[in-house]
Protein backbone atom coordinates (compact mmCIF):
# COMPACT_ATOMS: atom_id res chain seq x y z
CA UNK A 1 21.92 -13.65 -33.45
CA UNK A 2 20.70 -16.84 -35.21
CA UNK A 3 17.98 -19.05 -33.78
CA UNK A 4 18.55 -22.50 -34.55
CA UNK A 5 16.98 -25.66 -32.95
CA UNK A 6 19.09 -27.79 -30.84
CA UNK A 7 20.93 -30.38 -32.14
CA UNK A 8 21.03 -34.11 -30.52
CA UNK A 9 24.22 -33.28 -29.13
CA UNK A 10 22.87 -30.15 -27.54
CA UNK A 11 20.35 -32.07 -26.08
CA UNK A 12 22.39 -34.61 -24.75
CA UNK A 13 24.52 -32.38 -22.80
CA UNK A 14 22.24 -30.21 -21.39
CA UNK A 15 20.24 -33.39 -19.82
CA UNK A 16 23.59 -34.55 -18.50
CA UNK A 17 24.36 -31.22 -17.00
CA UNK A 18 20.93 -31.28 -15.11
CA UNK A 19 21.55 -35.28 -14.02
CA UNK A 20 18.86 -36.86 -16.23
CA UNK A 21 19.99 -39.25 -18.83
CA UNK A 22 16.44 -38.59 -21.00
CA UNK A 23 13.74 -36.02 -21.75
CA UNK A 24 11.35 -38.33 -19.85
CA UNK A 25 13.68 -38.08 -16.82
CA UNK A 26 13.46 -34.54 -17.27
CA UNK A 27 9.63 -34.69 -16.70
CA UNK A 28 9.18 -37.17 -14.19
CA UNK A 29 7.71 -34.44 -11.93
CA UNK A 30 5.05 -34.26 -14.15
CA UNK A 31 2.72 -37.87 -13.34
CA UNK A 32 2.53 -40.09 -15.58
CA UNK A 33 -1.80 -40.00 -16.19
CA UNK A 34 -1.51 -36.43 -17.60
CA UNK A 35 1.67 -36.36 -19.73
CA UNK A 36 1.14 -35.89 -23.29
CA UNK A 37 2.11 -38.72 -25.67
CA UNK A 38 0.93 -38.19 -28.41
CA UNK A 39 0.12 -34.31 -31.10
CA UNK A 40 -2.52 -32.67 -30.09
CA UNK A 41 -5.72 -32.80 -31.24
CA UNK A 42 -6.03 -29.86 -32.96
CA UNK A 43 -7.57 -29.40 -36.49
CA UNK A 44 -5.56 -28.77 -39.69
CA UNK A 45 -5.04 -25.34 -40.89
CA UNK A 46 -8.20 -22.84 -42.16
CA UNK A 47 -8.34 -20.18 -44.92
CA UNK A 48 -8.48 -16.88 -43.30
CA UNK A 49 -12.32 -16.53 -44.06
CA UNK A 50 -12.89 -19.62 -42.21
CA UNK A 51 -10.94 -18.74 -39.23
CA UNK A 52 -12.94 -15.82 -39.24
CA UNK A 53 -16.06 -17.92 -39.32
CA UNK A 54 -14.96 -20.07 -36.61
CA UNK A 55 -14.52 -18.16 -34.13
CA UNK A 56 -17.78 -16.06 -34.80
CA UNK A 57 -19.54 -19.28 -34.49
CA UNK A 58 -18.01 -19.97 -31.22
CA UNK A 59 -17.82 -16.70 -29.50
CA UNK A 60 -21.70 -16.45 -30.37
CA UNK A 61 -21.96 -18.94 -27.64
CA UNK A 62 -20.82 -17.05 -24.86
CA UNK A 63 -23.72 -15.65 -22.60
CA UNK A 64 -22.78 -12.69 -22.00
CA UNK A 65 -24.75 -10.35 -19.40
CA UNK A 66 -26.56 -13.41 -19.00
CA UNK A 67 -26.94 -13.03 -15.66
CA UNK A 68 -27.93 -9.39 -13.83
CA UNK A 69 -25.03 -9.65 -11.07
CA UNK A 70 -24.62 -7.50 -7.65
CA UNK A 71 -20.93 -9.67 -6.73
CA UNK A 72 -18.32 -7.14 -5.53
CA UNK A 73 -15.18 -8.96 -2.81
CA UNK A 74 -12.41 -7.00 -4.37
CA UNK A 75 -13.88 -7.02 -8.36
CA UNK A 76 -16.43 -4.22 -9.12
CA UNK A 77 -18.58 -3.28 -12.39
CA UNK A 78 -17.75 -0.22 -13.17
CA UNK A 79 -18.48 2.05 -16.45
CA UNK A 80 -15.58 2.87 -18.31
CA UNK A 81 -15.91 5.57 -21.09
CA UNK A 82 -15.20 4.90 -24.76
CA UNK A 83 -12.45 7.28 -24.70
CA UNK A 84 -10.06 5.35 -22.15
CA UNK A 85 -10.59 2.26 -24.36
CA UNK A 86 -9.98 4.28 -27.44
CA UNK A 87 -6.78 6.03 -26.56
CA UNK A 88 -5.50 3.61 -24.53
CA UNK A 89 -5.56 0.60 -27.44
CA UNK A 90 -2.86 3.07 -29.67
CA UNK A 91 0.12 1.53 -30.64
CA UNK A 92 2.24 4.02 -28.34
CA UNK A 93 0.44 3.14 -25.48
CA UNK A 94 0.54 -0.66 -25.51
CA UNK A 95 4.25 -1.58 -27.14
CA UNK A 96 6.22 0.30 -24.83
CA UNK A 97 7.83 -1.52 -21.93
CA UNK A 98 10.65 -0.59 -19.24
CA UNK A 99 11.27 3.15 -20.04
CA UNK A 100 14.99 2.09 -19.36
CA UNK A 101 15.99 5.26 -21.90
CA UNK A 102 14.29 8.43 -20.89
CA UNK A 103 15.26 10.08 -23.98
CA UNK A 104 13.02 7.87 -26.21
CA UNK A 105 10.48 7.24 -23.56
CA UNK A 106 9.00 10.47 -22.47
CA UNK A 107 5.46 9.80 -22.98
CA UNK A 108 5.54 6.83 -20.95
CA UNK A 109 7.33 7.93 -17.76
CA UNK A 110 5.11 11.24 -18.24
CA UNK A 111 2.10 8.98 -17.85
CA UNK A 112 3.28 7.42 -15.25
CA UNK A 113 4.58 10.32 -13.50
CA UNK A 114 0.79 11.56 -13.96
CA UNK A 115 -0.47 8.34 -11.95
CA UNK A 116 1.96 8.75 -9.38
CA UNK A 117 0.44 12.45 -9.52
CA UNK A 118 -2.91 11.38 -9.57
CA UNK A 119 -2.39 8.46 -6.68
CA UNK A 120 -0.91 10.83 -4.28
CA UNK A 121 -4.11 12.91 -4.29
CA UNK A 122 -6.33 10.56 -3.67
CA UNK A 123 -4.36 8.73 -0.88
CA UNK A 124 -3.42 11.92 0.79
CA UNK A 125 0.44 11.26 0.76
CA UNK A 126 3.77 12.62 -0.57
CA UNK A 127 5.06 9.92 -2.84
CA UNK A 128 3.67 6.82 -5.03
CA UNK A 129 5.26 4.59 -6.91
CA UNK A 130 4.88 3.37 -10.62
CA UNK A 131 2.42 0.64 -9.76
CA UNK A 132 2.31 -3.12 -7.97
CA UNK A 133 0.65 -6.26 -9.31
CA UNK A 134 -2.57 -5.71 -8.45
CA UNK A 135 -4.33 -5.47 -4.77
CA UNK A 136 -3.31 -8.43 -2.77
CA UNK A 137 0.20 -8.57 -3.37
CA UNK A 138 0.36 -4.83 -3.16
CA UNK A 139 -1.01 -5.12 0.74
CA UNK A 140 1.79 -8.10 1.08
CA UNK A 141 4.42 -4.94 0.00
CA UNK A 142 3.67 -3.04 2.63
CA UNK A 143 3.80 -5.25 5.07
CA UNK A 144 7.16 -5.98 4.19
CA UNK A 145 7.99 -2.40 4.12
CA UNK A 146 6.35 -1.68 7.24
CA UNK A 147 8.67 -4.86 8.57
CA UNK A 148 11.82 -3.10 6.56
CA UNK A 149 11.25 -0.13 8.25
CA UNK A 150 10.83 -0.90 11.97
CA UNK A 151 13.11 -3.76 11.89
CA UNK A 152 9.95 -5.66 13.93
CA UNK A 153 8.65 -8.91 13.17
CA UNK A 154 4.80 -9.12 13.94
CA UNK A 155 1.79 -7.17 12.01
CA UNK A 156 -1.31 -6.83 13.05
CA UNK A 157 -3.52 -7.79 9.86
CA UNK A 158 -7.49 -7.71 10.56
CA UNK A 159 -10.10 -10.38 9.99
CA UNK A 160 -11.80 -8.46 7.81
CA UNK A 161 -9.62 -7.67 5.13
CA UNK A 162 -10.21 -9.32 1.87
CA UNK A 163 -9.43 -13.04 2.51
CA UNK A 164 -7.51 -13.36 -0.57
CA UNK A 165 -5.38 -10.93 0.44
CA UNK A 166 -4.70 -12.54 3.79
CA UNK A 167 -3.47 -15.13 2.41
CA UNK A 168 -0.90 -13.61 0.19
CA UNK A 169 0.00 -11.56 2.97
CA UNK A 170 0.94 -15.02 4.64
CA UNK A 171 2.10 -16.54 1.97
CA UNK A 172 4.93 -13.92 1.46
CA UNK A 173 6.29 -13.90 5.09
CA UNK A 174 6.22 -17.46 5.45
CA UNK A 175 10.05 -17.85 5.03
CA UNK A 176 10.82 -14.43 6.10
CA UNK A 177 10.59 -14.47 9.85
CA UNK A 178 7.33 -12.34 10.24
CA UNK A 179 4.27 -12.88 12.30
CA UNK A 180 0.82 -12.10 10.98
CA UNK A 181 -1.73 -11.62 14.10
CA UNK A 182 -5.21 -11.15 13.27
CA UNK A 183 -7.55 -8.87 15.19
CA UNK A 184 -11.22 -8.97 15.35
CA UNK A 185 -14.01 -7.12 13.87
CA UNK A 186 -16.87 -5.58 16.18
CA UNK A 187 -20.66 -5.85 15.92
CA UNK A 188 -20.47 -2.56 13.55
CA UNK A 189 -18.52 -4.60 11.17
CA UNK A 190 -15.42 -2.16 11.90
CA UNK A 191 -12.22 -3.19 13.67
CA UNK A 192 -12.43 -4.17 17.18
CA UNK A 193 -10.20 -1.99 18.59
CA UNK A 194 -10.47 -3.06 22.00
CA UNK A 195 -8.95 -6.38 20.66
CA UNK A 196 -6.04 -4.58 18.52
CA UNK A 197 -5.02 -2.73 21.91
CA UNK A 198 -4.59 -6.06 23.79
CA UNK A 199 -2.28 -7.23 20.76
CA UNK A 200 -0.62 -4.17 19.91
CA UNK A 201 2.70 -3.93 21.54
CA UNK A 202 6.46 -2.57 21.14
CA UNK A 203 7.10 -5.44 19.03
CA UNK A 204 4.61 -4.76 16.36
CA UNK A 205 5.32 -2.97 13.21
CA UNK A 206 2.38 -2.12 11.74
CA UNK A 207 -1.83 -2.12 11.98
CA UNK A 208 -2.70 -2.92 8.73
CA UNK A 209 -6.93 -2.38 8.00
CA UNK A 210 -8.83 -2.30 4.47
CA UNK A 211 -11.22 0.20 4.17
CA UNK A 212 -14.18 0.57 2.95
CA UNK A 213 -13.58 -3.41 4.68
CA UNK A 214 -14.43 -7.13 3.15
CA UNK A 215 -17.83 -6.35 4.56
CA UNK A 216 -18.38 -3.06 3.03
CA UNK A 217 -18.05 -1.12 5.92
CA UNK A 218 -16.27 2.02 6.28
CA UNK A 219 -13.33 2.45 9.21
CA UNK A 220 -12.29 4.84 11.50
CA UNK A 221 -8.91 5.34 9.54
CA UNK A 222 -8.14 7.90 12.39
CA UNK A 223 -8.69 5.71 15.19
CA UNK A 224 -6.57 3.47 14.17
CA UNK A 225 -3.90 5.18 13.05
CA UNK A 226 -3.64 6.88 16.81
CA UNK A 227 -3.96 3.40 18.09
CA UNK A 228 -0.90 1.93 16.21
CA UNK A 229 1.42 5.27 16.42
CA UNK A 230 0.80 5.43 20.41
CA UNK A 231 2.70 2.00 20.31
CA UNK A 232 5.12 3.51 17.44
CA UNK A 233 3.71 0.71 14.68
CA UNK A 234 2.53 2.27 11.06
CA UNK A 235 -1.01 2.72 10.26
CA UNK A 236 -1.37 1.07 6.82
CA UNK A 237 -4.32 1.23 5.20
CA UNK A 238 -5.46 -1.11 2.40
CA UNK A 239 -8.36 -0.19 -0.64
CA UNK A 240 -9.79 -2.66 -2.32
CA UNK A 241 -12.76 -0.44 -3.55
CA UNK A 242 -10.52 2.78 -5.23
CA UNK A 243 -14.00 4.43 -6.01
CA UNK A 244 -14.48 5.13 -2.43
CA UNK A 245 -11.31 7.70 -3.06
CA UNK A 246 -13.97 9.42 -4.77
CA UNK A 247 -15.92 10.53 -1.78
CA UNK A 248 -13.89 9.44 1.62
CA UNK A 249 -11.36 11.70 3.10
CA UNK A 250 -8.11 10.67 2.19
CA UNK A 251 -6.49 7.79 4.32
CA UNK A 252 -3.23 9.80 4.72
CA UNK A 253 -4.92 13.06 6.01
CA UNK A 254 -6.74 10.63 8.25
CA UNK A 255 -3.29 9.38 9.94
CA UNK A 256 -2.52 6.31 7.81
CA UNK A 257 1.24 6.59 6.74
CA UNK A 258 0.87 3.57 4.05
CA UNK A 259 -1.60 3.44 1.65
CA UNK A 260 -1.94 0.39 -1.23
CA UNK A 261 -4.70 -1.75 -2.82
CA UNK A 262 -6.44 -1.89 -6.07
CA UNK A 263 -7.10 0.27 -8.77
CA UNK A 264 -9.44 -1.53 -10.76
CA UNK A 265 -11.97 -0.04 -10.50
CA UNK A 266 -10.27 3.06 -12.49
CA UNK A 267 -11.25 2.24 -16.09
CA UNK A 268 -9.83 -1.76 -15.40
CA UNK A 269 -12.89 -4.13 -17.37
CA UNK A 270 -13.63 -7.14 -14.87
CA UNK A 271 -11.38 -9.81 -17.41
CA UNK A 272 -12.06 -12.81 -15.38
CA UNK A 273 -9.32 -11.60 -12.75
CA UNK A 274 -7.15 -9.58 -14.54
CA UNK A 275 -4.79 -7.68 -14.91
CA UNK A 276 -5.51 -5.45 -12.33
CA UNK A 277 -3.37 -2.52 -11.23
CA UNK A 278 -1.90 -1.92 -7.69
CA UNK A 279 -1.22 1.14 -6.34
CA UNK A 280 1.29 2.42 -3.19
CA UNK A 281 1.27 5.74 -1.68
CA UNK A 282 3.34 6.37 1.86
CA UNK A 283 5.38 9.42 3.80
CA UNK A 284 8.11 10.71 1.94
CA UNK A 285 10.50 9.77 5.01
CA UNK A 286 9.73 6.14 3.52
CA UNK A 287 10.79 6.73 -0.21
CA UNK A 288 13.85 4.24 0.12
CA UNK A 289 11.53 1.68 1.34
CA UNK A 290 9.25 1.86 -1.43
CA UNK A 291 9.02 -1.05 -3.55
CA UNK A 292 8.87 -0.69 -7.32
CA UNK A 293 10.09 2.49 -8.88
CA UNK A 294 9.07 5.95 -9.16
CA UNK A 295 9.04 8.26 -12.20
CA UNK A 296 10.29 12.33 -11.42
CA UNK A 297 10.20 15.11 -12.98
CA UNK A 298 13.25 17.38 -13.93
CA UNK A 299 14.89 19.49 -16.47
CA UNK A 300 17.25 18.52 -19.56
CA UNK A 301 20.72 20.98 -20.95
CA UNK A 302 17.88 22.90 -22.07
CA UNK A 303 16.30 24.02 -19.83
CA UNK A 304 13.21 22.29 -20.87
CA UNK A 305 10.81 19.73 -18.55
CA UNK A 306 11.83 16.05 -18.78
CA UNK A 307 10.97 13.24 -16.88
CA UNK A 308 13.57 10.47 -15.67
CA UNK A 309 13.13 6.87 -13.80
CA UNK A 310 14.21 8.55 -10.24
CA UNK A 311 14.04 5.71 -8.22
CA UNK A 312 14.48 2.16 -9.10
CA UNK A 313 14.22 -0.43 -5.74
CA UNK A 314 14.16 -3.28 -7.28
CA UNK A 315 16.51 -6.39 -7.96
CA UNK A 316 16.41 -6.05 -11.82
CA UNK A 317 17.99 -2.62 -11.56
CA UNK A 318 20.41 -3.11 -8.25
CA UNK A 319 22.02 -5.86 -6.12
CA UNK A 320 19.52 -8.19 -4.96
CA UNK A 321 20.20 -7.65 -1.01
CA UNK A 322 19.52 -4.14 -1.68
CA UNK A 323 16.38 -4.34 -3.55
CA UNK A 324 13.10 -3.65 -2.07
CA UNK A 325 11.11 -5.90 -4.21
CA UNK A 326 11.56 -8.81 -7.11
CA UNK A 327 7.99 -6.73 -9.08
CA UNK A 328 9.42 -6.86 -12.49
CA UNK A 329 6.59 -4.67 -14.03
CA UNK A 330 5.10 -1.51 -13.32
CA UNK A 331 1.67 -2.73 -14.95
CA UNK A 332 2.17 0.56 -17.26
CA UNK A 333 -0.62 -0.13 -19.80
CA UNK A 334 -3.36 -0.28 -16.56
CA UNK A 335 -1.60 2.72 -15.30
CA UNK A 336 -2.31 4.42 -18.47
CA UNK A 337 -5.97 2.95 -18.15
CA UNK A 338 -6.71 4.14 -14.99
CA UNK A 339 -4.67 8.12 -15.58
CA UNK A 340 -6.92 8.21 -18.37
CA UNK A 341 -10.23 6.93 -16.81
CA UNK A 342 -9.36 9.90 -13.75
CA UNK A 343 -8.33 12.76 -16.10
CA UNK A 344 -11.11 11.94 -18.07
CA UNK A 345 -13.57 12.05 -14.64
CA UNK A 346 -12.02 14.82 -12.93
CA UNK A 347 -12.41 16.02 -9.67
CA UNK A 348 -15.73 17.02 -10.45
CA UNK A 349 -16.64 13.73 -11.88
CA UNK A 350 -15.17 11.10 -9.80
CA UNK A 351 -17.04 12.75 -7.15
CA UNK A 352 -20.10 12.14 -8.79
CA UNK A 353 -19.19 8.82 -9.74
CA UNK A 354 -18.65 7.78 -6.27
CA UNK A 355 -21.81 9.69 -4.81
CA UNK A 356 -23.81 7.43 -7.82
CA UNK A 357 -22.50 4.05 -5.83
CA UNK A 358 -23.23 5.59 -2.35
CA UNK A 359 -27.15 6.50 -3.37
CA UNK A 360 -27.47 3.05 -5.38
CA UNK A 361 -26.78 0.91 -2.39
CA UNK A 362 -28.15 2.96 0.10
CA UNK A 363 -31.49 2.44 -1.87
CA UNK A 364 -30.59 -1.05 -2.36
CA UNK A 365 -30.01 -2.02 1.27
CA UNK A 366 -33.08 -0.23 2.83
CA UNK A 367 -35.35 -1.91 0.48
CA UNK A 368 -33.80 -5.49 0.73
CA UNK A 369 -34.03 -4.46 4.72
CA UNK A 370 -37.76 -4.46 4.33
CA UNK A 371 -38.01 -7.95 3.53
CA UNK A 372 -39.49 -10.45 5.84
CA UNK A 373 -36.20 -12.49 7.01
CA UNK A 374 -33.79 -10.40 6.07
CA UNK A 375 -31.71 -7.90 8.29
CA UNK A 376 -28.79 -5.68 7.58
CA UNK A 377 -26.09 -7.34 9.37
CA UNK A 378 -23.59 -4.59 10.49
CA UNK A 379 -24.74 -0.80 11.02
CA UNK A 380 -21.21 0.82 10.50
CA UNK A 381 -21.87 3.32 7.17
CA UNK A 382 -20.97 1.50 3.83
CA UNK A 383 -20.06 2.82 0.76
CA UNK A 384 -21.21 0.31 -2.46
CA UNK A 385 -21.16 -3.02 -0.50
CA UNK A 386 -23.61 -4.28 2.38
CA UNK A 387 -23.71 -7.40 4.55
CA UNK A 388 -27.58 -9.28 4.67
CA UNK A 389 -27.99 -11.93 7.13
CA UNK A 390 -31.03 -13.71 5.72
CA UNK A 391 -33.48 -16.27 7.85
CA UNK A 392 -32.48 -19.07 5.42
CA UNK A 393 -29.46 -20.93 4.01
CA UNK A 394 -28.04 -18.57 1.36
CA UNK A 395 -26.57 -21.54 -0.68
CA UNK A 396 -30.62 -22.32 -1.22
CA UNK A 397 -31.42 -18.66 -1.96
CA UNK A 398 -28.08 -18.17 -4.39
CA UNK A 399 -29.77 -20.92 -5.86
CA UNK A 400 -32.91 -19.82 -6.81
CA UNK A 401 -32.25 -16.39 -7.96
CA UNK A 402 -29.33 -18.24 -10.05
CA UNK A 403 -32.42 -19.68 -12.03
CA UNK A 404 -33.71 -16.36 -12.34
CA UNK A 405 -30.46 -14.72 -14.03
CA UNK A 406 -29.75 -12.96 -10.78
CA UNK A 407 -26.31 -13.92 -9.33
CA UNK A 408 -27.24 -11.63 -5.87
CA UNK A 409 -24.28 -11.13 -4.12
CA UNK A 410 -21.01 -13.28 -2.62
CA UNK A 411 -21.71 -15.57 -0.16
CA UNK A 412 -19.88 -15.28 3.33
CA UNK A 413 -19.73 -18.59 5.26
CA UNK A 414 -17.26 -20.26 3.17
CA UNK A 415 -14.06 -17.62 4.91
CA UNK A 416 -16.20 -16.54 7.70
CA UNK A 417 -17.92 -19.88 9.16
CA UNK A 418 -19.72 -17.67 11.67
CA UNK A 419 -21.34 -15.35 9.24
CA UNK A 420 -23.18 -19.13 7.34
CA UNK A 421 -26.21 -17.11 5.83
CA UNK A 422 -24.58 -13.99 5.66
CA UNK A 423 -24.51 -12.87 1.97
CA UNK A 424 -21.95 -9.36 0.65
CA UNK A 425 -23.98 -7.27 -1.64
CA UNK A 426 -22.61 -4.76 -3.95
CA UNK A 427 -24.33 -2.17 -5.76
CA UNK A 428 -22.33 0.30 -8.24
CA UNK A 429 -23.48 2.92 -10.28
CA UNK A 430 -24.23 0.58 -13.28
CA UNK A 431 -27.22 -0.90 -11.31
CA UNK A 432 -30.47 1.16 -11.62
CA UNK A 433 -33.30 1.22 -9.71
CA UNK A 434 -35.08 -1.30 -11.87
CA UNK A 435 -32.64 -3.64 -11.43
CA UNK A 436 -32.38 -3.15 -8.09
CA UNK A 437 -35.78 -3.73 -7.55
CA UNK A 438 -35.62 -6.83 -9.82
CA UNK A 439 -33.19 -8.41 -6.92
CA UNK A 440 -35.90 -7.18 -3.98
CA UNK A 441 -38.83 -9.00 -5.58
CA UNK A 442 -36.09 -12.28 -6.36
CA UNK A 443 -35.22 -12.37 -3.16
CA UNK A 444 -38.66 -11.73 -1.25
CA UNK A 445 -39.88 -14.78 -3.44
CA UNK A 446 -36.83 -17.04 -2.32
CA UNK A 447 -37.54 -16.54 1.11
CA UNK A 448 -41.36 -16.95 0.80
């Protein structure tokens, strides 16, 4: 196939087939102020030594770990060994895309048979998929599978899952005939079950919680499930913080029959938002309501172990009114990331790991507890994040520790008017005492 510019002619017709009789007709959506007239200003070419130069010059100016942070909401600090990095960088690993022919893409769909493997332990469930997007629009999934498969058109959705994720919740049953009713949280920072009963009903479809929650705190994952099954809706539970998988009892031995969120924190560097990795675990009575796909295992003419795209949902493999999803990615090279960050772990390991972020912010919220004008704000158990409620504005406090290098947690009031000097705290295992301690004395002067 030849790639050749368009000709005038080409041009011409294709504006006429669209109804514009120019190119600027063609961009008259774009306004006028910020449409480009002119090359950009960009400098001439540079010798590759200079290049070099240039950007060693400029990436010197980044400040990097300029500031001792303890922000968590749905991104978390975590250490990631050398090896994860170092395997996962290989050419084999990072070329590969849709492992459309299993005969030349083994080592791929074994990987990601392995994280389907892996997810399915941790979640307590039979069957995961090959990866969503990343957290948020991984919850918005299973909502709409939850709505697929009770033909019902209202979820329950609590206040305190991650805002963010809310909001792409609502954002992708806008146009879809589905109802998102939020329910409360109680003065233990857990869902308010008393106000899920009054709104449950035979019209709902599902209960769908985070846990550990927006604030940190820990739910009663079998509560809740028994709450929404009595009424026949799904219990689906949402992680934003996949190191608490470490420690917690699995949601799905807990009740929950959908479990998604975000996998980040499995060997996934912070990047400035991305990419992130979301994950999908449910019943295997659900399987053809999964969205994505899902790697199996079988057997070739052989006789010999082989591994085959079983399950393929989506509208890039069958007819769009069959498909369970439009994801056209399985985020494979995160998925590789995050199998190798667990295998590397083990069961042994990740437990530790996650026992290192329980002790770190249990230490961190008794001794910022201690401090004059300052009170823990919810007493349901946490696992690496904490609500303060401090005795001053927290904008005033951010602040001041801001001058210090100390960016000391995510401040509340902006989604959650009624919590206005409530600050979220997170504390992970990269955070050591002396650190921690740094943020006490910060914020004991602040509020002096």
């Amino acid at each position: 196939m030849s790639y050749i510019a368009l000709s005038d002619k080409d041009k011409k017709e294709m504006l006429a087939k669209v109804g514009v009789s120019d190119l600027d007709g063609l961009f008259q959506s774009i306004p006028e102020p910020i449409r480009l007239r002119e090359p950009l200003a960009v400098p001439g070419p540079l010798a590759e030594t200079e290049l070099l130069s240039y950007f060693e010059k400029t990436g010197s100016r980044n400040a990097y770990n300029a500031h001792l942070s303890f922000l968590g909401a749905g991104a978390y600090d975590h250490f990631i060994p050398s090896v994860v990095d170092s395997l996962s960088s290989r050419g084999e690993f990072v070329t590969p895309y849709t492992p459309y022919q299993p005969e030349v893409s083994q080592g791929t769909l074994q990987i990601v048979f392995e994280f389907q493997t892996l997810i399915c332990q941790l979640t307590g469930l039979d069957i995961a998929n090959a990866s969503l997007y990343d957290g948020a629009t991984a919850a918005a999934e299973a909502v709409l599978m939850a709505h697929r498969l009770k033909s019902k058109a209202k979820v329950l959705v609590g206040c305190s899952i991650h805002p963010q994720y809310r909001h792409v919740i609502r954002t992708y049953i806008r146009n879809l005939g589905v109802e998102a009713v939020e329910f409360a949280y109680g003065p233990d920072g857990r869902a308010d079950l008393g106000d899920i009963e009054k709104k449950l009903d035979g019209a709902t479809a599902a209960v769908v919680f985070q846990t550990p929650n927006f604030f940190g705190v820990i739910e009663d994952v079998k509560a809740l499930s028994e709450l929404a099954h009595r009424r026949q809706a799904l219990s689906v539970a949402v992680v934003a913080e996949a190191a608490s998988l470490g420690i917690l009892e699995a949601p799905g031995k807990l009740g929950a029959d959908i479990v998604t969120g975000e996998a980040q924190s499995f060997g996934m560097p912070l990047s400035y938002g991305g990419p992130y990795l979301g994950f999908m675990a449910c019943a295997k009575d659900f399987v053809r309501q999964l969205p994505g796909r899902i790697a199996g295992q079988t057997v070739d003419v052989d006789g010999k172990r082989g591994f085959v795209l079983t399950l393929s949902t989506r509208e890039q493999h069958i007819r769009r009114e069959s498909a369970t999803s439009n994801i056209c990615t399985n985020q494979a090279l995160c998925a590789v990331r995050a199998t190798m960050f667990l295998e590397t772990l083990g069961e042994k390991g990740l437990r530790e790991w996650a026992l290192q972020n329980v002790h770190k912010a249990r230490y961190a919220q008794g001794e910022l507890g201690r401090i004059k004008g300052v009170k823990l704000k919810f007493g349901g158990p946490v696992f690496n994040e904490f609500v303060l409620e401090l005795g001053k504005d927290w904008a005033a406090v951010d602040k001041t520790l801001r001058a210090k290098g100390i960016l000391g947690g995510y401040g509340l009031a902006r989604e959650y008017p009624e919590l206005k000097n409530a600050v979220l705290v997170c504390v992970t295992e990269m955070r050591g005492k002396d650190v921690i301690d740094r943020l006490v004395k910060a914020v004991e002067e602040a509020l002096r």
